[in-house]
Structure formats: C-alpha cells, structure tokens
N, C-alpha and C. Protein backbone atom coordinates (compact mmCIF):
# COMPACT_ATOMS: atom_id res chain seq x y z
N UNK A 1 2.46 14.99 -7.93
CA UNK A 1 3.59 15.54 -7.20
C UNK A 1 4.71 15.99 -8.12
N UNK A 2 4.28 16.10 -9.29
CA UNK A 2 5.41 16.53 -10.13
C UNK A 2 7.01 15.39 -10.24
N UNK A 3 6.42 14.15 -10.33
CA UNK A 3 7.41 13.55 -10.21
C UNK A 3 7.28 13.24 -11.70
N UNK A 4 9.06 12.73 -12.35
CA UNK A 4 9.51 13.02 -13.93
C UNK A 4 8.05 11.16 -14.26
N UNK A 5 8.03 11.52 -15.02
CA UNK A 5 6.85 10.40 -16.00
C UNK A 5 8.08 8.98 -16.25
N UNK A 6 9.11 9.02 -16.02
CA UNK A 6 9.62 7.68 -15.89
C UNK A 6 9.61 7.13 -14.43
N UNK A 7 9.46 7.79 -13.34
CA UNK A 7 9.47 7.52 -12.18
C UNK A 7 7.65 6.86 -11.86
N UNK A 8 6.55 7.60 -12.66
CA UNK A 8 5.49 7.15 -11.82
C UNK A 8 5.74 5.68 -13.12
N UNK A 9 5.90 5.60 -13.94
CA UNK A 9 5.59 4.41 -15.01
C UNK A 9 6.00 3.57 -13.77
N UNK A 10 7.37 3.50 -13.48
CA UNK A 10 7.92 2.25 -12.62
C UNK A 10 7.40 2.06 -11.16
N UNK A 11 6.41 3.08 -11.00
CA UNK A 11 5.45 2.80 -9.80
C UNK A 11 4.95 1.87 -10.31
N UNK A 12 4.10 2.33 -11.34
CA UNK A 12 3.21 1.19 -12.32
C UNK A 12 4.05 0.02 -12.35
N UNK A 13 4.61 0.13 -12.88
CA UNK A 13 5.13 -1.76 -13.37
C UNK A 13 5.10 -2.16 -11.46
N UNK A 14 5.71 -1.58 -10.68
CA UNK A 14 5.76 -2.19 -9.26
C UNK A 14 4.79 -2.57 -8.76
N UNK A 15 3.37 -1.48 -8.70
CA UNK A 15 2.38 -1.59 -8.13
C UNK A 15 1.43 -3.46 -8.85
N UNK A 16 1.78 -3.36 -10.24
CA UNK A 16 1.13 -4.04 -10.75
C UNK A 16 1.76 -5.64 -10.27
N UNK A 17 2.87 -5.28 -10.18
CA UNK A 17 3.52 -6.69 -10.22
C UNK A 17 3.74 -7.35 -8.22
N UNK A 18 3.68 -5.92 -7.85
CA UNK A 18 3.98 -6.36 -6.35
C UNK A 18 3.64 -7.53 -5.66
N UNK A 19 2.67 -8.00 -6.17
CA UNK A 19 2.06 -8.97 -4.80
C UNK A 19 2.37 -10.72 -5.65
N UNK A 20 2.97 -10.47 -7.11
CA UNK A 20 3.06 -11.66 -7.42
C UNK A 20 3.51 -13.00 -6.59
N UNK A 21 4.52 -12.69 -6.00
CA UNK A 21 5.17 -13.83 -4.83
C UNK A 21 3.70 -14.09 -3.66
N UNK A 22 3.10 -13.81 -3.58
CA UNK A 22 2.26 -14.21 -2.75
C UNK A 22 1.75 -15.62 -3.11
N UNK A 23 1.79 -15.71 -4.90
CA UNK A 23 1.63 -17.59 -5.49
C UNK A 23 2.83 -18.34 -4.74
N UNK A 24 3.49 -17.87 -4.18
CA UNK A 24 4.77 -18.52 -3.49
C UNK A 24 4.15 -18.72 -1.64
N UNK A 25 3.96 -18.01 -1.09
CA UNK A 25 3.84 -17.95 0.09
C UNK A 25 3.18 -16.15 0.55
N UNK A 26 2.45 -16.47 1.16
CA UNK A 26 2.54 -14.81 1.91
C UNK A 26 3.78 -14.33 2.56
N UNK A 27 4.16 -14.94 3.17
CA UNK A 27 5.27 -14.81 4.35
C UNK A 27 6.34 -14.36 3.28
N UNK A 28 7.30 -13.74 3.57
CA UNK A 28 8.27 -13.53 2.13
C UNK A 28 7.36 -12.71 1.16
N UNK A 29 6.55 -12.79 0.86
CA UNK A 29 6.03 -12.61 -0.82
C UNK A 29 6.62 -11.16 -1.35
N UNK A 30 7.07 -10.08 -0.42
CA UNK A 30 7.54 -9.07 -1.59
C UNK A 30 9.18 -9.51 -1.94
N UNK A 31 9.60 -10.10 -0.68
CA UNK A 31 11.29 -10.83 -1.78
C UNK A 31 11.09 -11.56 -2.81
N UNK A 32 10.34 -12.57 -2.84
CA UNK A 32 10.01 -13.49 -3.93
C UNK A 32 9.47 -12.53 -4.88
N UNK A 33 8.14 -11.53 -4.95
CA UNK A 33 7.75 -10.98 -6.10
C UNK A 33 8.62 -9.67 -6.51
N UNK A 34 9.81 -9.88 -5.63
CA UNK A 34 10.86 -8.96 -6.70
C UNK A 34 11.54 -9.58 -7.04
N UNK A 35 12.15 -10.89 -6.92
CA UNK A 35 12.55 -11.94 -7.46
C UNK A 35 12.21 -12.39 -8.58
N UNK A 36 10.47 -12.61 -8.98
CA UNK A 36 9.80 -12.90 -10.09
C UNK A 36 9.71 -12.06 -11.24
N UNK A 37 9.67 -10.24 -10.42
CA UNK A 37 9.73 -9.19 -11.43
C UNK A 37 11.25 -9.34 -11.93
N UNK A 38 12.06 -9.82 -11.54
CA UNK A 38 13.25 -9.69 -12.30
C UNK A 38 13.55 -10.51 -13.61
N UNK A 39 13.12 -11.39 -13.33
CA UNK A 39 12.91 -12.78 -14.12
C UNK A 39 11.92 -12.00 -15.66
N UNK A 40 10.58 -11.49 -15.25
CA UNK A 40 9.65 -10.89 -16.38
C UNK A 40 10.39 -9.72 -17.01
N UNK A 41 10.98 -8.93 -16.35
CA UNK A 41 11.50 -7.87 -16.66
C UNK A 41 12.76 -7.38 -17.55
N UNK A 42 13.74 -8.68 -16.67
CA UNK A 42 14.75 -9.30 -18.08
C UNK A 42 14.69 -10.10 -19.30
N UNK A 43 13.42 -10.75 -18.84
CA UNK A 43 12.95 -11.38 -20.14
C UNK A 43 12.14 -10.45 -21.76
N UNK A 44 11.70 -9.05 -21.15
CA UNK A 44 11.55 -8.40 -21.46
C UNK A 44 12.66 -7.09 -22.09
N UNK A 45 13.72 -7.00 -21.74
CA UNK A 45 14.69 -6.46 -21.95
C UNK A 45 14.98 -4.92 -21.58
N UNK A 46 14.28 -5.64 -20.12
CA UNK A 46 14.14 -3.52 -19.34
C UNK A 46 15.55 -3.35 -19.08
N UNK A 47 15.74 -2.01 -18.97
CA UNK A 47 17.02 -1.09 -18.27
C UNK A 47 17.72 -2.10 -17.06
N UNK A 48 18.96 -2.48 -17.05
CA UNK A 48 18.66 -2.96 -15.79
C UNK A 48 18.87 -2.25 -14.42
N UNK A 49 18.96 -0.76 -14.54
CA UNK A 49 18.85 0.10 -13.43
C UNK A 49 17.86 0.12 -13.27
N UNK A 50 16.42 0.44 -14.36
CA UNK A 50 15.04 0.45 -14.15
C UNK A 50 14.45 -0.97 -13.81
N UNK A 51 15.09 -1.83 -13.87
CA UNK A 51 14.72 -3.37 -13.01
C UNK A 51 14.80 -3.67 -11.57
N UNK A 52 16.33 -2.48 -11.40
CA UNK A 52 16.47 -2.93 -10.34
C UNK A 52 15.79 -2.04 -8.99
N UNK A 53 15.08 -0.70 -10.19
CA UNK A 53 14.15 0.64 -9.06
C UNK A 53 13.06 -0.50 -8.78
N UNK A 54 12.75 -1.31 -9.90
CA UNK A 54 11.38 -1.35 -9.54
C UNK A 54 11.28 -2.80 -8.82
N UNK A 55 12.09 -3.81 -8.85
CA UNK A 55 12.86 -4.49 -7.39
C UNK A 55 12.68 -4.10 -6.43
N UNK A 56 13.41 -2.70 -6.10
CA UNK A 56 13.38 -2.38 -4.73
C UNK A 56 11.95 -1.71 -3.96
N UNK A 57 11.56 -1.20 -5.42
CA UNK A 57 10.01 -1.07 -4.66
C UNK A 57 9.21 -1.89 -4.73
N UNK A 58 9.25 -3.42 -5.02
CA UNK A 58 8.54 -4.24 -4.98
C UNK A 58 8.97 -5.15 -3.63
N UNK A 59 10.47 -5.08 -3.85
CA UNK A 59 11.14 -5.73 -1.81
C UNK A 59 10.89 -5.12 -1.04
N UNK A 60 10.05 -4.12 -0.74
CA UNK A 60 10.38 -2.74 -0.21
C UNK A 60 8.77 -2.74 0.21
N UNK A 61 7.88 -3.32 -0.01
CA UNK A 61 6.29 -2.47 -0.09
C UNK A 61 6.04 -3.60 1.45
N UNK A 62 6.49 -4.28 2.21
CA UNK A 62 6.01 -5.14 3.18
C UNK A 62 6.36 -4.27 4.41
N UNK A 63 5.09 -3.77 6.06
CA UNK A 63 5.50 -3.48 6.86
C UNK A 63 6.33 -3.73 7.67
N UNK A 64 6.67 -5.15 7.34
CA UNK A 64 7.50 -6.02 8.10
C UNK A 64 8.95 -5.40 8.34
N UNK A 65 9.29 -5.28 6.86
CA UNK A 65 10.83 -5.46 6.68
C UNK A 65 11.10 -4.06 5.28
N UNK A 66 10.33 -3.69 4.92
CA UNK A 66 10.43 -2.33 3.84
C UNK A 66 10.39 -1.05 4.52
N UNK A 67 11.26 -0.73 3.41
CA UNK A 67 11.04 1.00 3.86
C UNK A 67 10.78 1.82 2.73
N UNK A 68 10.62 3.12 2.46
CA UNK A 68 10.60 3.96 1.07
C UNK A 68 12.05 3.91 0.63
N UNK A 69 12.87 3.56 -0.55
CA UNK A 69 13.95 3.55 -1.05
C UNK A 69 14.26 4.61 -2.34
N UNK A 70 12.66 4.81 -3.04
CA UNK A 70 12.81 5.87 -3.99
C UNK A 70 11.60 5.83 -4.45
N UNK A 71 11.21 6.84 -5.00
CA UNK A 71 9.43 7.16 -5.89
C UNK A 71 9.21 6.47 -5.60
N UNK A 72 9.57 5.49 -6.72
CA UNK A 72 8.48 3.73 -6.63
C UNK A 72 8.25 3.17 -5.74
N UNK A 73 9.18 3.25 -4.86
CA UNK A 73 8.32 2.37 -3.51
C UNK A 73 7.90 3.71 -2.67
N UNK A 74 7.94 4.60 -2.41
CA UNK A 74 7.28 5.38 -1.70
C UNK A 74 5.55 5.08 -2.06
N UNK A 75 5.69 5.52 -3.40
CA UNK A 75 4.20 5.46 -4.21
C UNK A 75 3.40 4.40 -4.14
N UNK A 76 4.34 2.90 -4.35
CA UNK A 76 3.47 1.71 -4.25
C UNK A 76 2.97 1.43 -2.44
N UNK A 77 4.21 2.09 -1.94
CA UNK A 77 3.37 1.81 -0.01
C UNK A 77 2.56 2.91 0.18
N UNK A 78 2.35 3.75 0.10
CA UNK A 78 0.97 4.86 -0.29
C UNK A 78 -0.22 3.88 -0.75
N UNK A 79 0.06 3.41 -2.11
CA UNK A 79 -1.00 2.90 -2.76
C UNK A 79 -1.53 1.23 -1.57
N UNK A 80 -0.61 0.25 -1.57
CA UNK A 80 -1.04 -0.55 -1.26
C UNK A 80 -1.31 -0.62 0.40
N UNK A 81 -1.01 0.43 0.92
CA UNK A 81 -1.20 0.33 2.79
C UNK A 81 -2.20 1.57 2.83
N UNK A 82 -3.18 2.18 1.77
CA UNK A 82 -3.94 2.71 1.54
C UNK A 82 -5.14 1.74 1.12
N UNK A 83 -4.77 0.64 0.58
CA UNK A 83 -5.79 -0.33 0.12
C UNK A 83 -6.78 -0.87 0.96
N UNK A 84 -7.76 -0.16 2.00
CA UNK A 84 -8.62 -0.96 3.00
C UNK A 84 -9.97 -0.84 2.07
N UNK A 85 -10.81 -1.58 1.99
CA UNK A 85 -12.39 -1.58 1.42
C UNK A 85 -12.90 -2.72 1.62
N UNK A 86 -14.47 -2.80 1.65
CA UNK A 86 -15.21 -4.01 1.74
C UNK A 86 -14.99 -4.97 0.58
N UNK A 87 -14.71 -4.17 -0.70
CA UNK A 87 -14.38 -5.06 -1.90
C UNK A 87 -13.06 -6.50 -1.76
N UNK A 88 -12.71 -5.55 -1.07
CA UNK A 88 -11.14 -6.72 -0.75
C UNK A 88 -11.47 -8.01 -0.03
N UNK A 89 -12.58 -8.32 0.69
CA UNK A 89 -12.94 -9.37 1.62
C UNK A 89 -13.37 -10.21 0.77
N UNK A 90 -12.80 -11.77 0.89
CA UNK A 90 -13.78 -13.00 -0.06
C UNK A 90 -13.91 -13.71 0.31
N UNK A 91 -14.35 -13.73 1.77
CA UNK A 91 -15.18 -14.41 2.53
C UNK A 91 -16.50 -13.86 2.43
N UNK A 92 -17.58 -15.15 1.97
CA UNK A 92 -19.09 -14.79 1.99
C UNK A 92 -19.69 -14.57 3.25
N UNK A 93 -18.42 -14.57 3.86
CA UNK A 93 -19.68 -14.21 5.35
C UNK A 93 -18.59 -13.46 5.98
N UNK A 94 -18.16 -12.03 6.33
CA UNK A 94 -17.12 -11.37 6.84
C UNK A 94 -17.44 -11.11 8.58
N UNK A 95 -18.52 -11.14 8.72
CA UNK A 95 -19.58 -10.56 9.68
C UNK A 95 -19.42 -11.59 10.78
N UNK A 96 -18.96 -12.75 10.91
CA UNK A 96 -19.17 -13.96 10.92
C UNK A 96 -17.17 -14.38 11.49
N UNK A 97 -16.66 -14.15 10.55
CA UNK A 97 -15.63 -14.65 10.24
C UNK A 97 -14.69 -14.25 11.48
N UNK A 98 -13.67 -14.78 11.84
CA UNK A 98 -12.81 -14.96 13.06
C UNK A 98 -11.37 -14.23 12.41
N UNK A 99 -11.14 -13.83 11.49
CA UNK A 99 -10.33 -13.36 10.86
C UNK A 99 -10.09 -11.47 11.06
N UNK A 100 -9.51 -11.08 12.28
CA UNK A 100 -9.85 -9.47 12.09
C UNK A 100 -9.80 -8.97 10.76
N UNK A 101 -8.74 -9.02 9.77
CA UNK A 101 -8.13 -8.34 8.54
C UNK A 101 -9.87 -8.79 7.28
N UNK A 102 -10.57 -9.52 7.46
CA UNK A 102 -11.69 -9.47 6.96
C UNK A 102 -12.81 -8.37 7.47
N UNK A 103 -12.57 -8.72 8.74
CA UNK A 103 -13.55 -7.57 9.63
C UNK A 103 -13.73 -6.01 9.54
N UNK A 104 -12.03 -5.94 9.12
CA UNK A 104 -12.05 -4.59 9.26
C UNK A 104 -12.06 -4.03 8.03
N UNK A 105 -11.90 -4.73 6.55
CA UNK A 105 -11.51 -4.54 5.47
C UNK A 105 -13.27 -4.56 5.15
N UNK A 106 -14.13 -5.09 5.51
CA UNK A 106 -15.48 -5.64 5.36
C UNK A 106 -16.25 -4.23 6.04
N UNK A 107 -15.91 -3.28 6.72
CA UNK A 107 -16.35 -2.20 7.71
C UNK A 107 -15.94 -0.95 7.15
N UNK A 108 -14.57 -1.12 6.51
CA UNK A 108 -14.64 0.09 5.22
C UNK A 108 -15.69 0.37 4.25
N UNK A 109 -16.48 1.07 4.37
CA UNK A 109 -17.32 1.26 3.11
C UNK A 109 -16.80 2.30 2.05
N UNK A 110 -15.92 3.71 2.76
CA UNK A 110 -15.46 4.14 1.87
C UNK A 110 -14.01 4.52 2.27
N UNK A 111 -13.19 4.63 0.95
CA UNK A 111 -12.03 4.83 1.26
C UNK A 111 -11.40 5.63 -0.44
N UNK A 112 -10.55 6.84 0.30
CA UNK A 112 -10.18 8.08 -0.70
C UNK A 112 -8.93 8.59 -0.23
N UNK A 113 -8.31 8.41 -1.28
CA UNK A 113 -6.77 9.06 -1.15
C UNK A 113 -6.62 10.02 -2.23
N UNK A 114 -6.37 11.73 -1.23
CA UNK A 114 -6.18 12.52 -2.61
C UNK A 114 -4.64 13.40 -2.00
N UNK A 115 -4.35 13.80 -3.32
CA UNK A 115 -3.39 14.33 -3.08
C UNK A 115 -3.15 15.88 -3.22
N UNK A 116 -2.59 16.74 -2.74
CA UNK A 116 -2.67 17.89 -2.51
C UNK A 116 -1.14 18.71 -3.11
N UNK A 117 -1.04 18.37 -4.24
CA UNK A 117 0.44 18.84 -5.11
C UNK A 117 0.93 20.06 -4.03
N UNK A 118 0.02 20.91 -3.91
CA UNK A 118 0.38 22.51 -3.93
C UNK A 118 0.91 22.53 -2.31
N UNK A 119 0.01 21.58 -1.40
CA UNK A 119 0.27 21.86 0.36
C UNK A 119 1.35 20.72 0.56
N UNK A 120 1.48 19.92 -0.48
CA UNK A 120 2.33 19.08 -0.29
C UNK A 120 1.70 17.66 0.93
N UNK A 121 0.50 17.21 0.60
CA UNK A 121 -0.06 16.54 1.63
C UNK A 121 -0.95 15.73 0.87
N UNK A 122 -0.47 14.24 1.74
CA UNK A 122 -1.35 13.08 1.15
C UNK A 122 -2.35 12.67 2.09
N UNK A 123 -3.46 12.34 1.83
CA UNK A 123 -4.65 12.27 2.79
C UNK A 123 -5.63 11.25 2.42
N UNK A 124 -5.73 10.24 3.09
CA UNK A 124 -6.51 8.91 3.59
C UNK A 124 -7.64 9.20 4.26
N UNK A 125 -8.58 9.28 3.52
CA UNK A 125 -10.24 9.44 4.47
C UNK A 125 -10.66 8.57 4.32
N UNK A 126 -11.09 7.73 5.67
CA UNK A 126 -11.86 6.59 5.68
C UNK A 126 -13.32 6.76 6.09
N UNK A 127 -13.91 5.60 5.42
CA UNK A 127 -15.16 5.79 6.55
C UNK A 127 -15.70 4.09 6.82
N UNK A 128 -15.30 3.39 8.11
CA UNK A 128 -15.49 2.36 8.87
C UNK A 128 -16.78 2.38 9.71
N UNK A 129 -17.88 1.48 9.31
CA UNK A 129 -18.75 0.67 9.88
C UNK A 129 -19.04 0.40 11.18
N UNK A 130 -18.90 0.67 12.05
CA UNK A 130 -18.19 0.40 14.01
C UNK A 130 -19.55 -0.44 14.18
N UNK A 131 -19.90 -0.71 13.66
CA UNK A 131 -21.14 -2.10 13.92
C UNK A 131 -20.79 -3.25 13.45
N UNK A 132 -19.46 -2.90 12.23
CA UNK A 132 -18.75 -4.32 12.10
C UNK A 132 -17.38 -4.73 12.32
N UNK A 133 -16.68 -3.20 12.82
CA UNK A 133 -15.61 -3.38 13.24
C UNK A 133 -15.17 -2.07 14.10
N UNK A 134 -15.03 -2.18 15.43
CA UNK A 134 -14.32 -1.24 16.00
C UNK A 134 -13.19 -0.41 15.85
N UNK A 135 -13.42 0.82 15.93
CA UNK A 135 -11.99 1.11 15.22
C UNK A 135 -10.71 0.68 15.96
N UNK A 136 -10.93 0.21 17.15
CA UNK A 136 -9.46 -0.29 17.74
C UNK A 136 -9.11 -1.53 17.23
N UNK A 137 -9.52 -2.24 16.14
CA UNK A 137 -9.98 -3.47 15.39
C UNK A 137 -8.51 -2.76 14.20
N UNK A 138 -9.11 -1.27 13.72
CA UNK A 138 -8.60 -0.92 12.28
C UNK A 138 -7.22 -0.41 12.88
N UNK A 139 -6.69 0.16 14.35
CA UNK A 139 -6.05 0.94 14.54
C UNK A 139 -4.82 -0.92 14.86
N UNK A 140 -5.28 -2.42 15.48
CA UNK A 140 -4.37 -3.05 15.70
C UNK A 140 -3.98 -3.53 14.66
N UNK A 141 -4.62 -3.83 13.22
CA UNK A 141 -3.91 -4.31 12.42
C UNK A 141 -3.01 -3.24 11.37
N UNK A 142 -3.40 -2.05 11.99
CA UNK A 142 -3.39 -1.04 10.94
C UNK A 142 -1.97 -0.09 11.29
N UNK A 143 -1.65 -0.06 12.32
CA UNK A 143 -0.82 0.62 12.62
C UNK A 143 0.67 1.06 11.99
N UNK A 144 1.26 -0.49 12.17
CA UNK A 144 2.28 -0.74 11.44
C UNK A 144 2.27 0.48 10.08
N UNK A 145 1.06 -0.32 9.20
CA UNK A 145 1.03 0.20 7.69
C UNK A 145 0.90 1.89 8.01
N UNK A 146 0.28 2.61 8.94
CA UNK A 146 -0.31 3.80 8.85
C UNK A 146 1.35 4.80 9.12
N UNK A 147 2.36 3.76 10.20
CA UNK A 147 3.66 4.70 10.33
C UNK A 147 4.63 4.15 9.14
N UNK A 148 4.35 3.02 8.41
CA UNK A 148 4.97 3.02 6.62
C UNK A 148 4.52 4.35 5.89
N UNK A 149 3.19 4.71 5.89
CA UNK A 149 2.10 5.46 5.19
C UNK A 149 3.09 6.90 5.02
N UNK A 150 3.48 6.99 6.59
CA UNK A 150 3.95 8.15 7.10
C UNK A 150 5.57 8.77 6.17
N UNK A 151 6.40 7.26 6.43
CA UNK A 151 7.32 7.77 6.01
C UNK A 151 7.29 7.49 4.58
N UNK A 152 6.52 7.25 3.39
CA UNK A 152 6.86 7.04 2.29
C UNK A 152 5.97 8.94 1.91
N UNK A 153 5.07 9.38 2.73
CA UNK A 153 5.19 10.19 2.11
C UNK A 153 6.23 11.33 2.39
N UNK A 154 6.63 10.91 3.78
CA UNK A 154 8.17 11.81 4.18
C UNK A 154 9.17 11.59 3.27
N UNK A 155 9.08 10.67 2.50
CA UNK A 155 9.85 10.56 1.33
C UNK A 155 9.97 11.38 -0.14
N UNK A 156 8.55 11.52 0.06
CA UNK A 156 8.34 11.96 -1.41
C UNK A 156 7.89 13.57 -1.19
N UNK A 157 8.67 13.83 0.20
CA UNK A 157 8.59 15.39 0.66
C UNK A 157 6.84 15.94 0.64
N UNK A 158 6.32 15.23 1.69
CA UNK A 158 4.62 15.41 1.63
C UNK A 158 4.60 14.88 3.08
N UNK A 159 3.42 15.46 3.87
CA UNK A 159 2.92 15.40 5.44
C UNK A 159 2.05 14.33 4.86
N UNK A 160 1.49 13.36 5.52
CA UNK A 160 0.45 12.62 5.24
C UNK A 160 -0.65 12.32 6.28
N UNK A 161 -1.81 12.24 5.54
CA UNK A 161 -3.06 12.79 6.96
C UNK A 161 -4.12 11.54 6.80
N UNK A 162 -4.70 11.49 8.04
CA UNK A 162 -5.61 9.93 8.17
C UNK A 162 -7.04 10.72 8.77
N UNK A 163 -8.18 10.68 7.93
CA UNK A 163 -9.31 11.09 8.52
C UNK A 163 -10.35 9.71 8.35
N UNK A 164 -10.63 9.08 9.58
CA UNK A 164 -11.63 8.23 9.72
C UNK A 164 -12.70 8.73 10.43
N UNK A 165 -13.90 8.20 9.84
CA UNK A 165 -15.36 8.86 9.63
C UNK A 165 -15.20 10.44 10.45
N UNK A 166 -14.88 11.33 9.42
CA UNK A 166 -14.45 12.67 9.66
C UNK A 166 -13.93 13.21 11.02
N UNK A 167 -12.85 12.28 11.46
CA UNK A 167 -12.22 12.96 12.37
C UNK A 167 -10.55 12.80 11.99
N UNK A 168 -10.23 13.87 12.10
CA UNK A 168 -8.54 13.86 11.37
C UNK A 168 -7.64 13.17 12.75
N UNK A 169 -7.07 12.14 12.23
CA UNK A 169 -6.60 11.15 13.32
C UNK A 169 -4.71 11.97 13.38
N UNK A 170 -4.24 11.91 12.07
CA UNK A 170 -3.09 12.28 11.67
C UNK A 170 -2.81 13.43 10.93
C-alpha cells in the first residue's frame, strides 16, 4: 500500500509482540501485551513515539475494545482477524471438541489475503469445510472481527472483501 518502510517495520514489532499478554490472561491480553511491549522496547532503547505507535497497535488489535489508531494497528487487525486455518487448532481431536473457535478454525482449509495496491482493496478468501463447520458457526464467532476487518482497512484508505468458498460475502 505504499506505506513509508518505518510504518510497516512497527507493524512488525506489533504483530510479533501482540499476543504476549495472553501469558497473563486472555481476557485483557492486548492491554497487558502493550504493557509488556513497553517494558522490551524501553529496555531496548526505541523512540519513545515509536513505542508508543506500536502500544497502540498492540492495545488496539482486540474486537472487544480496539479500533484502527494508525498503520500499525490497522495492519496488525488485518493480519490477526485474518488469521482463521486448521493449523491454529491444538486440540487432537477438533471434530469432537465442544469448543466452536476450534471447529471453525479446524474447517478452514484454506485461507489468502491479497492485496490489491492499485484498486485499493484488501481481500480474505476463505475456503471452510461445512462438514465440519457450518458457516453460520464462522459467521457467529466471526463477525465482530470481520466489521474490525472492515474498518482497519477503511483506515488505511482500502474497501475490504470476504470471499468464502467462492462466493463474495463482502
């Protein structure tokens, strides 16, 4: 998207560091793991304007309570509310399991996010299993993240599009 090369780095440091607070609790975990990035980051002797971008896109990446605040968190809620695949499940038995967010993560077989510099459009093609998870399965836990999805790329001045097993939803 033509964004300046100090802006995607501090995606990077965000994306990488985002989910640290989760050793703390899930509940909370992006306050706490911008809490923790601050701690690594000053110990390190970053900018502390560039500590505090990549803070906010690390407080910032939860459907709960985040919104897009700048690049970095636009980019890291793209990246991480884009994150559905069978790889992600670690339960040996998903098929089985009483847990929707296994079910439906276990029913992704493929999942592709490309980006379209020139139309200005970010695009999520899925392709879900419906023998192991219905898509009204992917659409209740999913929702939330899919209208985050929306506005981080309204952020970063881009339409953003959802095609599950080739039907364009968004």
């Amino acid at each position: 998207l033509n964004l300046v090369e100090r802006d995607r780095q501090l995606a990077g440091i965000a994306a990488y560091l985002h989910d640290i607070g989760n050793s703390v609790h899930r509940n909370g975990h992006a306050q706490s793991s911008a809490i923790m990035a601050y701690s690594l980051l000053s110990r390190k002797r970053m900018d502390p304007l560039e500590i505090a971008a990549v803070m906010a896109a690390i407080g910032n990446h939860d459907e709960g309570v985040g919104e897009p605040v700048n690049n970095a968190s636009a980019a890291l809620i793209l990246a991480d509310k884009s994150d559905v695949m069978r790889s992600r499940v670690r339960s040996s038995t998903p098929m089985l399991t009483r847990d929707i967010h296994d079910r439906v993560n276990y029913a992704a077989t493929d999942s592709q996010m490309q980006v379209d510099r020139a139309g200005r459009l970010i695009n999520l093609t899925l392709t879900i299993d419906t023998r192991v998870a219905p898509l009204m399965e992917y659409f209740e836990i999913f929702l939330g993240r899919m209208s985050m999805r929306r506005r981080a790329a309204n952020f970063l001045n881009c339409d953003f599009s959802l095609v599950i097993n080739g039907t364009r939803l968004l």
